[in-house]
Each structure stands twice: as C-alpha cells, then as structure tokens.
C-alpha atoms as a PDB file:
ATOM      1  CA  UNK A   1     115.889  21.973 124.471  1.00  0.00           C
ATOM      2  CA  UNK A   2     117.486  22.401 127.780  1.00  0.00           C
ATOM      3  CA  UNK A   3     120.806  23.625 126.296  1.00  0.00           C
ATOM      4  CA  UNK A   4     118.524  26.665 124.704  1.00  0.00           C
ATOM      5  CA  UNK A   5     116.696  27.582 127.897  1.00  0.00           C
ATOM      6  CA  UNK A   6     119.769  27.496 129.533  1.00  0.00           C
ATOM      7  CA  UNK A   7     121.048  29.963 127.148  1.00  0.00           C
ATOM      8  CA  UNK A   8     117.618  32.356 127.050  1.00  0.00           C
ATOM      9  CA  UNK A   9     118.342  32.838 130.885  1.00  0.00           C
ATOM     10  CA  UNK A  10     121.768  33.638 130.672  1.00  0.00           C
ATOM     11  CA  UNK A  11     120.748  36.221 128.366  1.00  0.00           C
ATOM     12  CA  UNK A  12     117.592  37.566 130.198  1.00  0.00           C
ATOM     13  CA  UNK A  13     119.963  38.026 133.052  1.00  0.00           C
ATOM     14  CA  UNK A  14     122.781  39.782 131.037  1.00  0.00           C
ATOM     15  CA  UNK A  15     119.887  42.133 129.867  1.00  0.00           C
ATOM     16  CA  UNK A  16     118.631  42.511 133.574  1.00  0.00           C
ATOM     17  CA  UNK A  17     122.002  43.492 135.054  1.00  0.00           C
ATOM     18  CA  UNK A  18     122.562  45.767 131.604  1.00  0.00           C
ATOM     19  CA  UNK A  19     119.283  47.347 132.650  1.00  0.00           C
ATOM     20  CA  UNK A  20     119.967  47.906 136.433  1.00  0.00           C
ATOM     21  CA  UNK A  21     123.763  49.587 135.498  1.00  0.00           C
ATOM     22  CA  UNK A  22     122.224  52.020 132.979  1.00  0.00           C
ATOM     23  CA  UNK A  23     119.198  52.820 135.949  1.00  0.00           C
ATOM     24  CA  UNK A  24     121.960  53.291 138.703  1.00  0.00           C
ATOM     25  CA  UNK A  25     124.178  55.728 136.105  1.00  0.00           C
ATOM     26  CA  UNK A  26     121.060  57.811 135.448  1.00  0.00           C
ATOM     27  CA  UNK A  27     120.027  58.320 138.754  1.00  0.00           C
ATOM     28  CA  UNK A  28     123.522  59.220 139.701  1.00  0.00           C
ATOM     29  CA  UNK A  29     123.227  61.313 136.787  1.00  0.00           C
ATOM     30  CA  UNK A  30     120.381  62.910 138.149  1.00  0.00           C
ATOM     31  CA  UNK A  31     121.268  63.338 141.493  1.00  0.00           C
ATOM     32  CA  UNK A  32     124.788  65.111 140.210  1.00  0.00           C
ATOM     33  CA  UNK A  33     122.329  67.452 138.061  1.00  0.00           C
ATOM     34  CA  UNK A  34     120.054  68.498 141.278  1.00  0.00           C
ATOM     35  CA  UNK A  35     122.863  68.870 143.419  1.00  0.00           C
ATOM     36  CA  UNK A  36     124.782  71.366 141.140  1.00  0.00           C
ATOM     37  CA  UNK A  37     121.758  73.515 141.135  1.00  0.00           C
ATOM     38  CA  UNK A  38     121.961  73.716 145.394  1.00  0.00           C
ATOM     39  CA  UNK A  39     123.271  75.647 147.495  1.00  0.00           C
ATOM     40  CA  UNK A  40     126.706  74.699 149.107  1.00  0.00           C
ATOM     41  CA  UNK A  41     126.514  75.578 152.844  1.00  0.00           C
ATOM     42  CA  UNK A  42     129.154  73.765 154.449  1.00  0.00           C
ATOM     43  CA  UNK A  43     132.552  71.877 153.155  1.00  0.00           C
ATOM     44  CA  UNK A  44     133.702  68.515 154.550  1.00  0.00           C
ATOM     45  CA  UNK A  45     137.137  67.932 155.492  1.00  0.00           C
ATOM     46  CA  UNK A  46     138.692  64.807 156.990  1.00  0.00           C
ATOM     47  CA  UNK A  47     142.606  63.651 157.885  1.00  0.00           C
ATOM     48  CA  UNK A  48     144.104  61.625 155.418  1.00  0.00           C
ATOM     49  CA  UNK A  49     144.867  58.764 157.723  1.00  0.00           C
ATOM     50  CA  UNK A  50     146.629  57.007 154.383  1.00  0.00           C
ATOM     51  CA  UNK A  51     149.491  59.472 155.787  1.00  0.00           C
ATOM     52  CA  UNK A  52     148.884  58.522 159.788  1.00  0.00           C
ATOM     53  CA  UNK A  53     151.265  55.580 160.954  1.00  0.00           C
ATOM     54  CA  UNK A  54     148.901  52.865 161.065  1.00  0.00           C
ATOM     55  CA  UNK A  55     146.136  55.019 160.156  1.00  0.00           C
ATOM     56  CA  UNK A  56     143.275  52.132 159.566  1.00  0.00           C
ATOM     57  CA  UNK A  57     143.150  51.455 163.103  1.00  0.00           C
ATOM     58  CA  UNK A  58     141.490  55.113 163.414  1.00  0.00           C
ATOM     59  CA  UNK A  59     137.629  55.887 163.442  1.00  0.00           C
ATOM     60  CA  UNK A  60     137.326  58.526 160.545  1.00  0.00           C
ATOM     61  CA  UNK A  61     137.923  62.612 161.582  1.00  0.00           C
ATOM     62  CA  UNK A  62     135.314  64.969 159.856  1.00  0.00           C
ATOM     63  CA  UNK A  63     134.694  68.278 160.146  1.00  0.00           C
ATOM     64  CA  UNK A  64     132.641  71.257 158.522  1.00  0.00           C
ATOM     65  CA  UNK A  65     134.719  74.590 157.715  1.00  0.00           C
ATOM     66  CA  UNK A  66     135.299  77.460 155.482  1.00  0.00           C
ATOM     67  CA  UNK A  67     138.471  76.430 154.622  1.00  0.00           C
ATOM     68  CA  UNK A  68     141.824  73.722 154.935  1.00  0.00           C
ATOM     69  CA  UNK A  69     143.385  76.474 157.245  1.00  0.00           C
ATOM     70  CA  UNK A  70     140.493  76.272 160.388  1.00  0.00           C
ATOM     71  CA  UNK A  71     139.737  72.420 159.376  1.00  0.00           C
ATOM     72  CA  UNK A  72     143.239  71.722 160.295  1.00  0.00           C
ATOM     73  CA  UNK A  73     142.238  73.772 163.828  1.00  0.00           C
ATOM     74  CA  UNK A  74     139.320  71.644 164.039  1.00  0.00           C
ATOM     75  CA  UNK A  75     140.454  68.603 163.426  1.00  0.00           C
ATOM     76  CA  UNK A  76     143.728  69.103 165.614  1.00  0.00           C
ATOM     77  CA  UNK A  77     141.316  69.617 168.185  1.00  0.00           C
ATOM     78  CA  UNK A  78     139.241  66.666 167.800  1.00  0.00           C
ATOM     79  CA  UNK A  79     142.413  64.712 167.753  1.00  0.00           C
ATOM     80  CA  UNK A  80     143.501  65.763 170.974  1.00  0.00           C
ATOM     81  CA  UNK A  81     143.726  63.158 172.842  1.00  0.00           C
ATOM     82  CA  UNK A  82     145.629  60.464 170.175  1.00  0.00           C
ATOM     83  CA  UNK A  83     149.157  60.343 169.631  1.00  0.00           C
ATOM     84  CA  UNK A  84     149.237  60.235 166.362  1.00  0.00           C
ATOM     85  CA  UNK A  85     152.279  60.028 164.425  1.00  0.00           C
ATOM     86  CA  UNK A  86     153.042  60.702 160.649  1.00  0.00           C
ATOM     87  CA  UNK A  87     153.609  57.741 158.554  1.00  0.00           C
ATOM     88  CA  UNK A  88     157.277  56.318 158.155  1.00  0.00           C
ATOM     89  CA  UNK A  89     158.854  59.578 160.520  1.00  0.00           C
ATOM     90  CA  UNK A  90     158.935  60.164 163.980  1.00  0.00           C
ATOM     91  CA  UNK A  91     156.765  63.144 164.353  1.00  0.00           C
ATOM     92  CA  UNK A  92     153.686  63.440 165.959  1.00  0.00           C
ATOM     93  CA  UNK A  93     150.849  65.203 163.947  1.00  0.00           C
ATOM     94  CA  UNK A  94     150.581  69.152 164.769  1.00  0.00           C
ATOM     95  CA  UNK A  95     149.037  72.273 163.021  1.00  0.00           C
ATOM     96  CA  UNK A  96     151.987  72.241 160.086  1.00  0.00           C
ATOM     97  CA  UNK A  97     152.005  68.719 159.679  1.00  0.00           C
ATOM     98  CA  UNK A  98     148.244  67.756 159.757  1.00  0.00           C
ATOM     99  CA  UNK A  99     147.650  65.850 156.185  1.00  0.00           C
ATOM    100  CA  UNK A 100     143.749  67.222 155.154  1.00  0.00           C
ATOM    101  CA  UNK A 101     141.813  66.310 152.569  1.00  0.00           C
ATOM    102  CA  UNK A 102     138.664  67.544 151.323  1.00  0.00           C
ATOM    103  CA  UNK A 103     135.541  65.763 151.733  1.00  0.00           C
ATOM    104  CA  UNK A 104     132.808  66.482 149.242  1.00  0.00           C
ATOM    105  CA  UNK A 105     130.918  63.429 150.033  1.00  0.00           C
ATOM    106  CA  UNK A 106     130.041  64.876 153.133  1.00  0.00           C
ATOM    107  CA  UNK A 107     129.252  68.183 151.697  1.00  0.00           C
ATOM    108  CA  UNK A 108     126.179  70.030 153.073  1.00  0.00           C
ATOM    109  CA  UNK A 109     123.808  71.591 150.426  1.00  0.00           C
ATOM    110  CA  UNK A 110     120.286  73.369 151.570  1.00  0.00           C
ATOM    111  CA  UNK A 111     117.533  70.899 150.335  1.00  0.00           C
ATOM    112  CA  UNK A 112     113.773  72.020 151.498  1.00  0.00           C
ATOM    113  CA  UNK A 113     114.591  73.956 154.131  1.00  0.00           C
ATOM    114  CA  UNK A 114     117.481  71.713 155.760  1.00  0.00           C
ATOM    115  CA  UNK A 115     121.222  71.106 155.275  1.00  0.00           C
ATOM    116  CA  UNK A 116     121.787  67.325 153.569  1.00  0.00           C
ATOM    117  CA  UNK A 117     124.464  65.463 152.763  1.00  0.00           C
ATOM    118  CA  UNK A 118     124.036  64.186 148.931  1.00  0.00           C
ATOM    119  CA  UNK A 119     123.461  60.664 150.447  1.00  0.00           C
ATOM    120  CA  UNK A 120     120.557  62.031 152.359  1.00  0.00           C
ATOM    121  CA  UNK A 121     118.894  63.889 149.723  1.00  0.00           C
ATOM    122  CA  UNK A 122     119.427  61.056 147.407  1.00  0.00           C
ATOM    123  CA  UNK A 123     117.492  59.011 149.990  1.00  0.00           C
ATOM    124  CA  UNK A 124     115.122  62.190 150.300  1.00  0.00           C
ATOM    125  CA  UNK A 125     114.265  61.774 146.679  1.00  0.00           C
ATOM    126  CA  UNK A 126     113.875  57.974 146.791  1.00  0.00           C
ATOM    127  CA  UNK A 127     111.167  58.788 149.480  1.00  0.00           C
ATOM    128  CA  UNK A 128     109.184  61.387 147.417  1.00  0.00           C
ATOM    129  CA  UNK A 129     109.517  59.194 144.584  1.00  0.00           C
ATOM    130  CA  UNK A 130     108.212  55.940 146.371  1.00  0.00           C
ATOM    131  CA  UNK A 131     105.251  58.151 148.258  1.00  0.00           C
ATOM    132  CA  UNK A 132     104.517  59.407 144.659  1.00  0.00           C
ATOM    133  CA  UNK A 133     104.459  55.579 143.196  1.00  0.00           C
ATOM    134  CA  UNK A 134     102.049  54.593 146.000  1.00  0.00           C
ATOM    135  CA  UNK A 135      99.822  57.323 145.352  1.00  0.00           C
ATOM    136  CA  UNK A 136      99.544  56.562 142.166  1.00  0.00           C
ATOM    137  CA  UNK A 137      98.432  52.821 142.919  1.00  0.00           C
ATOM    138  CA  UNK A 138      96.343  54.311 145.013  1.00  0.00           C
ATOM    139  CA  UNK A 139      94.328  56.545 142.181  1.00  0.00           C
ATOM    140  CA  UNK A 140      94.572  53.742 139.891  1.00  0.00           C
ATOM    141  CA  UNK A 141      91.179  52.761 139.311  1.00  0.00           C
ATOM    142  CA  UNK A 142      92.748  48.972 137.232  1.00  0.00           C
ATOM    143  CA  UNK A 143      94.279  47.990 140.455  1.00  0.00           C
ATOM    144  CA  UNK A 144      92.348  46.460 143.395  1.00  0.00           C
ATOM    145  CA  UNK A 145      94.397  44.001 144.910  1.00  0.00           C
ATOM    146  CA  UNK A 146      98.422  43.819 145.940  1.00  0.00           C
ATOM    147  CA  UNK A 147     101.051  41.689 147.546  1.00  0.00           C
ATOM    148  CA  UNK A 148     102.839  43.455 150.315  1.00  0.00           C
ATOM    149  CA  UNK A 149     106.657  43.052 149.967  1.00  0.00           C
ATOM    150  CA  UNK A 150     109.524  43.671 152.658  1.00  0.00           C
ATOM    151  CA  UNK A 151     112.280  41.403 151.135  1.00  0.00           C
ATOM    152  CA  UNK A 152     109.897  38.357 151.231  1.00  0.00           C
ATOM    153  CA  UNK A 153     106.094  38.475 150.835  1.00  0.00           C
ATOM    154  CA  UNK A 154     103.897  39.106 153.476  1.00  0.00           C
ATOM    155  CA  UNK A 155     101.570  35.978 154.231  1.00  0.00           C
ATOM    156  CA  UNK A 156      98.145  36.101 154.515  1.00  0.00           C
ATOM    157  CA  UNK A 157      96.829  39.345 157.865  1.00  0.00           C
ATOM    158  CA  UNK A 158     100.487  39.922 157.885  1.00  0.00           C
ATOM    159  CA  UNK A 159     101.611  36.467 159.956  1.00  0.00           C
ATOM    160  CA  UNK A 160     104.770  36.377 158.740  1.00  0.00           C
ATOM    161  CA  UNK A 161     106.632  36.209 155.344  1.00  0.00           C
ATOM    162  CA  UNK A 162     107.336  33.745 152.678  1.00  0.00           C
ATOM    163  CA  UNK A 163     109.172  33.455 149.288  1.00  0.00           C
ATOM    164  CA  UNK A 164     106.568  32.191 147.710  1.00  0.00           C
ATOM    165  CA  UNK A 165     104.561  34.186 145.984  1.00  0.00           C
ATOM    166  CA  UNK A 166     101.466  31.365 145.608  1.00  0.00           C
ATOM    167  CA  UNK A 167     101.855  31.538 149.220  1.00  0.00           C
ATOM    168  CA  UNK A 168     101.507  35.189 149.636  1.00  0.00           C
ATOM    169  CA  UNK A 169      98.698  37.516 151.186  1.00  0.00           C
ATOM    170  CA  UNK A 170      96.283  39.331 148.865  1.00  0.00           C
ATOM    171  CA  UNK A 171      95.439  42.949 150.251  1.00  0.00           C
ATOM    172  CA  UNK A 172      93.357  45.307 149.152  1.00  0.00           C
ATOM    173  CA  UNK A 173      94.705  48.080 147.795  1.00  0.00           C
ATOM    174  CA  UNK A 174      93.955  50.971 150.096  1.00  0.00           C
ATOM    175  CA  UNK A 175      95.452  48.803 152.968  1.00  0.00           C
ATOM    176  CA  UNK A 176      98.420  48.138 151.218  1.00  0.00           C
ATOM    177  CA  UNK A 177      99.079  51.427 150.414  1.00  0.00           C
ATOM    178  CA  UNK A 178      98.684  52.626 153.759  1.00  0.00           C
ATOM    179  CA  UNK A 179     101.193  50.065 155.734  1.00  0.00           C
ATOM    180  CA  UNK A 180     103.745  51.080 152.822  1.00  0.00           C
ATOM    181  CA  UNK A 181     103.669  54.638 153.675  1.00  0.00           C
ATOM    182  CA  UNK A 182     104.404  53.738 157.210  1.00  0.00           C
ATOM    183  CA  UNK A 183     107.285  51.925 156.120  1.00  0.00           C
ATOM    184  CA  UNK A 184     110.032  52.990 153.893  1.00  0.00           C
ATOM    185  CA  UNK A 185     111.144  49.009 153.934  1.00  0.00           C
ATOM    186  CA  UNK A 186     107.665  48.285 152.301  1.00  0.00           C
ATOM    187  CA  UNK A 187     107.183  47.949 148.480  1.00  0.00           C
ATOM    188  CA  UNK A 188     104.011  46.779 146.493  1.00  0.00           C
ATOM    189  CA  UNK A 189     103.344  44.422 143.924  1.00  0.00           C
ATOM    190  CA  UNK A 190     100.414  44.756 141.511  1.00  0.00           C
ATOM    191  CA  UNK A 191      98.119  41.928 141.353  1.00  0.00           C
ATOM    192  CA  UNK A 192      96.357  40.988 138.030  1.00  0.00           C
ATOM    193  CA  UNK A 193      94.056  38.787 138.935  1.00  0.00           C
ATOM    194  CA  UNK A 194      93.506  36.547 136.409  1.00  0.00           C
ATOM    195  CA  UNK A 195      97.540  35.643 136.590  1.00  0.00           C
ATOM    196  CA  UNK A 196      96.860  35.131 140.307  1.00  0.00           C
ATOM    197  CA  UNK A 197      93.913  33.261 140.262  1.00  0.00           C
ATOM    198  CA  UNK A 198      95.597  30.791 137.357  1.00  0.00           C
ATOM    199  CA  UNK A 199      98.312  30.457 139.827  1.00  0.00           C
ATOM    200  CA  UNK A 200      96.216  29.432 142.759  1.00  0.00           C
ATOM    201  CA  UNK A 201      94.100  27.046 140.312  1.00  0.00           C
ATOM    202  CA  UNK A 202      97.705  25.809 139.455  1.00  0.00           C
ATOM    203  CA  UNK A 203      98.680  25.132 143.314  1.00  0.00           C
ATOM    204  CA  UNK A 204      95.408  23.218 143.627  1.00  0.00           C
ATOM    205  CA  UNK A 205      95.830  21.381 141.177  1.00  0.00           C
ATOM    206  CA  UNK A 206      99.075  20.160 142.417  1.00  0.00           C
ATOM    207  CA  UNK A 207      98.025  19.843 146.107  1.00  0.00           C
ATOM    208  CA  UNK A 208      94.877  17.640 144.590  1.00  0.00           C
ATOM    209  CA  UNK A 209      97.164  15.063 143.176  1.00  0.00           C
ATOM    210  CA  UNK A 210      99.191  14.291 145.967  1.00  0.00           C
ATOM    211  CA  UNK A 211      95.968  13.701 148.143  1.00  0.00           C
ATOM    212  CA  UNK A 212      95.840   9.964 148.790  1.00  0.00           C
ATOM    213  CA  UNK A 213      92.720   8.113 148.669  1.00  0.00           C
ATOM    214  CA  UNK A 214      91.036   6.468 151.370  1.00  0.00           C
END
C-alpha cells in the first residue's frame, strides 16, 4: 500500500512540474507576442567582457543608442576610468578595438505611456493580471472568507505567519482583498468552508485526545 502511494506522488509531482513548464512557455509565449506588436524606442548595447582580460571581475556596461557605431562612443566613455585590456594581447580597449554586443534584453519598448524593459512589462502584466484576479474574488458572490498568503499564511489579525494552514487566519473577503492590493507580495486563498471547518473539527479532535485527565 505504501509502495503505491509512494508511486501516486511521484506521479502527481511529475504532472505538477509538467504543468508549471508548459504555464512558464506560454506566458513567455505571450509576452514574445505583445512585445512584437510594441514599439522599439531604444536598443541596448553592452561590452562583451568574454573578450576583456579578466572580464568577470567587471560590473556590466550598458548603454541605449541608435547604433554599434555611438554605443562604442558611449560605452568608451563610461569606461573611462578602467584600464581595460583585450583578452590574451597587450592592448588596452579603444574606439577600434571595443568588443560590443547587442543587448535586446534590455531593449526599451513604449508600454502605456512609458519606456519598459520586457522584464518590466512582463512584471507590468503580472500586476494587471493579479489586480484583475482579486477583483474578481472580490465580485464573487460564492466566496466570503480567505487565507491571506505571503510565502507562509498569515495567522489569525495578521500576528505573524505560519505553515500551517489549520493554523491560519480566516479573513473576510473584502479585507483580504484590500491588504493584497497594497501588496504585490500578497496572494489569496479561497476558503470553502465546509473543507475548513472539517479541518478545524479534525484539529480538535486531535488536541482533545492528548488532553490528560485530572
């Protein structure tokens, strides 16, 4: 019997990582599909430091141009001050030398009004689409109650946090809604309450036989 529950879990957990691969490849997906519809307003360029004698002891050089030719101005520039020397010769890095590579990670694109890196209109999105989750809790006439999650539970008037989910608070939903808005960290958990009010009878239960009699 053991042997097979061993073996369901392995499973669930093969489908559970399964799951969370195919989620993280369509949101990239998704996120490649919104930002090809943008508008590029400023390229990234960096030096290769892969070419810069003992290049991983540098901080990384980036900087936004029109093209290699004035990135290799800017960068010089910023650069100033460091002797740095080409890897394997005995040069020091100059205007005909510089090794540049282009940076698309660091991109800018106009998103709402602002230029964004696609890291921080990926973490735009996430926002609109957690504000959009809690207001649908919110309008959700089945759901009363939540547990408040930042990592761990929060305990019962917020004092603290615990693991445990017997052991967490039980807020109502209007409140829970509004702390989560005021905290991207913040994530709710729906309460059904006949599961949670089976699992408090449970914990009872449990605390009732260890009480020793007098």
């Amino acid at each position: 019997m053991l042997f097979v529950i061993i073996i369901l879990i392995k499973r669930r957990k093969k489908k559970e990582k399964k799951e969370r691969r195919q989620m993280a490849s369509a949101k990239l997906n998704k996120l490649k599909s919104i930002i090809m519809k943008l508008e590029l307003t400023k390229k990234a360029f960096e030096i290769n430091f892969y070419k810069i004698e003992e290049g991983y002891l540098y901080s990384p050089e980036v900087c936004y141009a029109k093209n290699r030719n004035e990135a290799k101005s800017k960068l010089l520039a910023q650069t100033k001050y460091q002797s740095i020397m080409l890897c394997g010769e005995d040069e020091e890095v100059t205007y005909l030398n510089i090794p540049v590579l282009r940076c698309s990670h660091f991109d800018k694109y106009s998103f709402e009004g602002k230029e964004l890196t696609e890291e921080e209109i990926e973490e735009k999105l996430d926002e609109i689409k957690r504000l959009s989750v809690l207001d649908e809790i919110l309008n959700n006439q089945h759901i009363q109650y939540c547990y408040i999650r930042k990592g761990s539970y929060y305990r019962p008037n917020s004092s603290g946090y615990t693991d445990f989910k017997h052991r967490a608070g039980v807020y109502e939903k209007s409140d829970a809604v509004s702390q989560a808005k005021s905290c991207s960290d913040i994530w709710l958990e729906r309460i059904y309450i006949e599961e949670h009010n089976k699992m408090m009878q449970d914990e009872i239960r449990d605390l009732t036989s260890r009480l020793i009699k007098t």
